[in-house]
Each structure stands twice: as C-alpha cells, then as structure tokens.
N, C-alpha and C. Protein backbone atom coordinates (compact mmCIF):
# COMPACT_ATOMS: atom_id res chain seq x y z
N UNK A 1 -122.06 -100.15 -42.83
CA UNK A 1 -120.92 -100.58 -43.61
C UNK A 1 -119.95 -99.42 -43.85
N UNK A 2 -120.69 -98.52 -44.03
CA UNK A 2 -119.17 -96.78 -44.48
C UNK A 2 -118.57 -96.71 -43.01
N UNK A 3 -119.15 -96.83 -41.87
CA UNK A 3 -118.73 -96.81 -40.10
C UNK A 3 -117.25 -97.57 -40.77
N UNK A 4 -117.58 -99.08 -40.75
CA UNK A 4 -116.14 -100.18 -40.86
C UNK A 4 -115.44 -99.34 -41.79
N UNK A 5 -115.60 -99.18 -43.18
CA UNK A 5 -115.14 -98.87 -43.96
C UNK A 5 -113.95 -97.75 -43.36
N UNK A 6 -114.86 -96.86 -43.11
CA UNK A 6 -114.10 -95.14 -42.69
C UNK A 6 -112.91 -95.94 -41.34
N UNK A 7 -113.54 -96.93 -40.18
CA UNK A 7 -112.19 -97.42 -39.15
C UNK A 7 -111.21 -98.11 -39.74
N UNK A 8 -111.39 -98.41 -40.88
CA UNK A 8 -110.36 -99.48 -41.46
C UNK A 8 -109.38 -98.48 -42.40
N UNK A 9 -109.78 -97.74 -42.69
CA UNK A 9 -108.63 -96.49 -43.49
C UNK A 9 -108.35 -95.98 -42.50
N UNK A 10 -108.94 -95.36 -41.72
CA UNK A 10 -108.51 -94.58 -40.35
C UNK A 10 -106.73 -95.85 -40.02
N UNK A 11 -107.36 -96.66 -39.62
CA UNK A 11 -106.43 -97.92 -38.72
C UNK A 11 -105.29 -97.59 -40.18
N UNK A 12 -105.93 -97.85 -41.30
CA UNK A 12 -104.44 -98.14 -42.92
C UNK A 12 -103.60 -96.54 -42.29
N UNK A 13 -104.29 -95.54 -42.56
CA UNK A 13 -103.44 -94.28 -42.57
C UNK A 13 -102.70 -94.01 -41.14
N UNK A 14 -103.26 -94.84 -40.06
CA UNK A 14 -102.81 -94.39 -39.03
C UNK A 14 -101.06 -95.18 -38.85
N UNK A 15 -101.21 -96.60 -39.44
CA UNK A 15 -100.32 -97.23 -39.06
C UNK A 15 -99.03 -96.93 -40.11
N UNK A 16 -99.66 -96.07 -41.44
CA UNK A 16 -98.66 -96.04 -42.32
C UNK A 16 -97.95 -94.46 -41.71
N UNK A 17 -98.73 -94.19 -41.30
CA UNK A 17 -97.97 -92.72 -40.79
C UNK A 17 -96.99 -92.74 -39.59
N UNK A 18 -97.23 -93.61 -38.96
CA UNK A 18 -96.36 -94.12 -37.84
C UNK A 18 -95.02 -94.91 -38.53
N UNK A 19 -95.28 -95.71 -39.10
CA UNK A 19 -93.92 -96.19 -40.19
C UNK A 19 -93.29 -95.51 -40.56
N UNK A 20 -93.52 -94.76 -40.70
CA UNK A 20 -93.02 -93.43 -41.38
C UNK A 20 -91.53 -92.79 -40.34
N UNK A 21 -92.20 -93.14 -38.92
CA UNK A 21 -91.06 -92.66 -38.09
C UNK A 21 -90.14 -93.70 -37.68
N UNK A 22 -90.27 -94.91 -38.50
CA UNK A 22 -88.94 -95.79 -37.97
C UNK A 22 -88.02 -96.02 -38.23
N UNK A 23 -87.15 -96.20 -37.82
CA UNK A 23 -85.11 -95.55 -38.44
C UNK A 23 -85.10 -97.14 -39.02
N UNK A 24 -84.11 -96.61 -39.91
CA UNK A 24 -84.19 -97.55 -41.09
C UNK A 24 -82.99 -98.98 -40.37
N UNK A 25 -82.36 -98.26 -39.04
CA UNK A 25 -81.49 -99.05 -38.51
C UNK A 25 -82.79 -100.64 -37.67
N UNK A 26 -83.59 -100.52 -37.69
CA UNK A 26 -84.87 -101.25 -37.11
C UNK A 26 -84.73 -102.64 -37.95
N UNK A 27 -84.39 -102.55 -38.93
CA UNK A 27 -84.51 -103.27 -39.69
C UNK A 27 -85.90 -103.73 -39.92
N UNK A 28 -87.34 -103.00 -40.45
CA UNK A 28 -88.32 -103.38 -40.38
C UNK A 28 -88.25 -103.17 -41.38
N UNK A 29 -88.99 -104.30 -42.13
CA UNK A 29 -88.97 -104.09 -44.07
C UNK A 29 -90.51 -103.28 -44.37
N UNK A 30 -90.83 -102.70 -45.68
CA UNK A 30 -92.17 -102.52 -46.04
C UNK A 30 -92.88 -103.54 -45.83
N UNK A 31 -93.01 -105.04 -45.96
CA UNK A 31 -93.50 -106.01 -46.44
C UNK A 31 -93.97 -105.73 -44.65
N UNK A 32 -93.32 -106.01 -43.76
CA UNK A 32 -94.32 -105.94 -42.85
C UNK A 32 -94.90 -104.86 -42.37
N UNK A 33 -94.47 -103.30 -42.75
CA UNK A 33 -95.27 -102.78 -42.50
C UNK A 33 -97.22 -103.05 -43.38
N UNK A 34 -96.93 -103.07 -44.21
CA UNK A 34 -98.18 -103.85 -45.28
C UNK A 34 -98.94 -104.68 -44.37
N UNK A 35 -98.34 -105.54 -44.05
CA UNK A 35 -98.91 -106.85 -43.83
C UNK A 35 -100.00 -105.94 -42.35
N UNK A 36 -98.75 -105.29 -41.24
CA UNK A 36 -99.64 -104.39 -40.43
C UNK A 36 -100.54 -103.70 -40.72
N UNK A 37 -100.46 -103.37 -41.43
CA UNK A 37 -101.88 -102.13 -42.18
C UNK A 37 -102.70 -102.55 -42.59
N UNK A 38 -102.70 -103.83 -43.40
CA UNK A 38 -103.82 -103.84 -44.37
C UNK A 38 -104.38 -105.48 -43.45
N UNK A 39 -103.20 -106.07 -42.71
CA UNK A 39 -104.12 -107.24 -42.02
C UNK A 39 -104.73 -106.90 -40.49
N UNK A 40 -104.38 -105.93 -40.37
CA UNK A 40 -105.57 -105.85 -38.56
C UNK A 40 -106.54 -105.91 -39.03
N UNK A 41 -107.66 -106.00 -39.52
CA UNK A 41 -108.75 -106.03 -39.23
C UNK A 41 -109.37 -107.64 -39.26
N UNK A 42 -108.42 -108.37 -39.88
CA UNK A 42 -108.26 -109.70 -40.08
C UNK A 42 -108.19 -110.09 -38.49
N UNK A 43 -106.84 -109.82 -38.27
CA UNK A 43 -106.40 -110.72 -36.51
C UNK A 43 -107.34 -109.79 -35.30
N UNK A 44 -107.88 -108.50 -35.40
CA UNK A 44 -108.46 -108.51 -35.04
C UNK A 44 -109.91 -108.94 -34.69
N UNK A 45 -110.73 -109.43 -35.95
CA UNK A 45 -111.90 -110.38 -35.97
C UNK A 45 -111.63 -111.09 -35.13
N UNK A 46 -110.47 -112.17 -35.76
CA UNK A 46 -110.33 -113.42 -34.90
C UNK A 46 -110.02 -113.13 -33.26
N UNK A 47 -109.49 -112.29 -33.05
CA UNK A 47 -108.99 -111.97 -31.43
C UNK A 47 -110.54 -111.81 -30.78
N UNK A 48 -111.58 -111.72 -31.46
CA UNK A 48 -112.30 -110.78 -30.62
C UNK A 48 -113.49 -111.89 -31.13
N UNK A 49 -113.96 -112.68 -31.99
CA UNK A 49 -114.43 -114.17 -32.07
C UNK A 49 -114.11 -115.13 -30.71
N UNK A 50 -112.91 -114.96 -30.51
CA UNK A 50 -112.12 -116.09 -29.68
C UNK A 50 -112.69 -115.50 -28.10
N UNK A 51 -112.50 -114.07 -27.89
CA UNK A 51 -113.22 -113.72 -26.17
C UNK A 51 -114.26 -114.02 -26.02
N UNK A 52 -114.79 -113.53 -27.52
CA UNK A 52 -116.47 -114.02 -27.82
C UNK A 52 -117.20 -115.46 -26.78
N UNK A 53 -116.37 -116.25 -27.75
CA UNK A 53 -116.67 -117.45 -27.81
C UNK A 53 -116.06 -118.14 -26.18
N UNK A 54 -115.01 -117.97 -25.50
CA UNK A 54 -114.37 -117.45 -24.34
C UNK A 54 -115.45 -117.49 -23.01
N UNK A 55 -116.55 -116.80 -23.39
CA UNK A 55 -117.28 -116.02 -22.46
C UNK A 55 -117.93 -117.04 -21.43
C-alpha cells in the first residue's frame, strides 16, 4: 500500500510541476489542471481493467 501511495504523489507532484510551465495564453484553467493530478489514478484503473478484461 505505501508502493501506490508514494506513485500516486510522485504522478500529483509530477503533473503539478509541469503546469507550472504553461503560458497562461493556453487557456488551461487550474480546475483542470486538478482534475489531471488528482484523477489519473482513477482513468487509469479503468484503462487498464478494460485491456484486462480485453484479453
């Protein structure tokens, strides 16, 4: 469980640090950066259920 734990902050800090470099002309709001950060691990389950199941 600390393994997931530690990839899932890894994935939060990685994607907020990258936000960080996008010109504000992008028009990308916070709200989706958020939604990127804190929901991959969500759409990823499901992406990876679905090959699963796929096989």
């Amino acid at each position: 469980m600390r393994e997931v734990l530690m990839v899932y902050l890894c994935g939060v800090i990685l994607l907020l640090a990258v936000s960080t470099t996008i010109d504000s002309e992008e028009e990308v709001g916070l709200d989706h950066i958020m939604i990127a950060a804190f929901g991959w691990p969500v759409f990823t389950s499901i992406l990876a259920l679905k090959a699963w199941s796929n096989r």
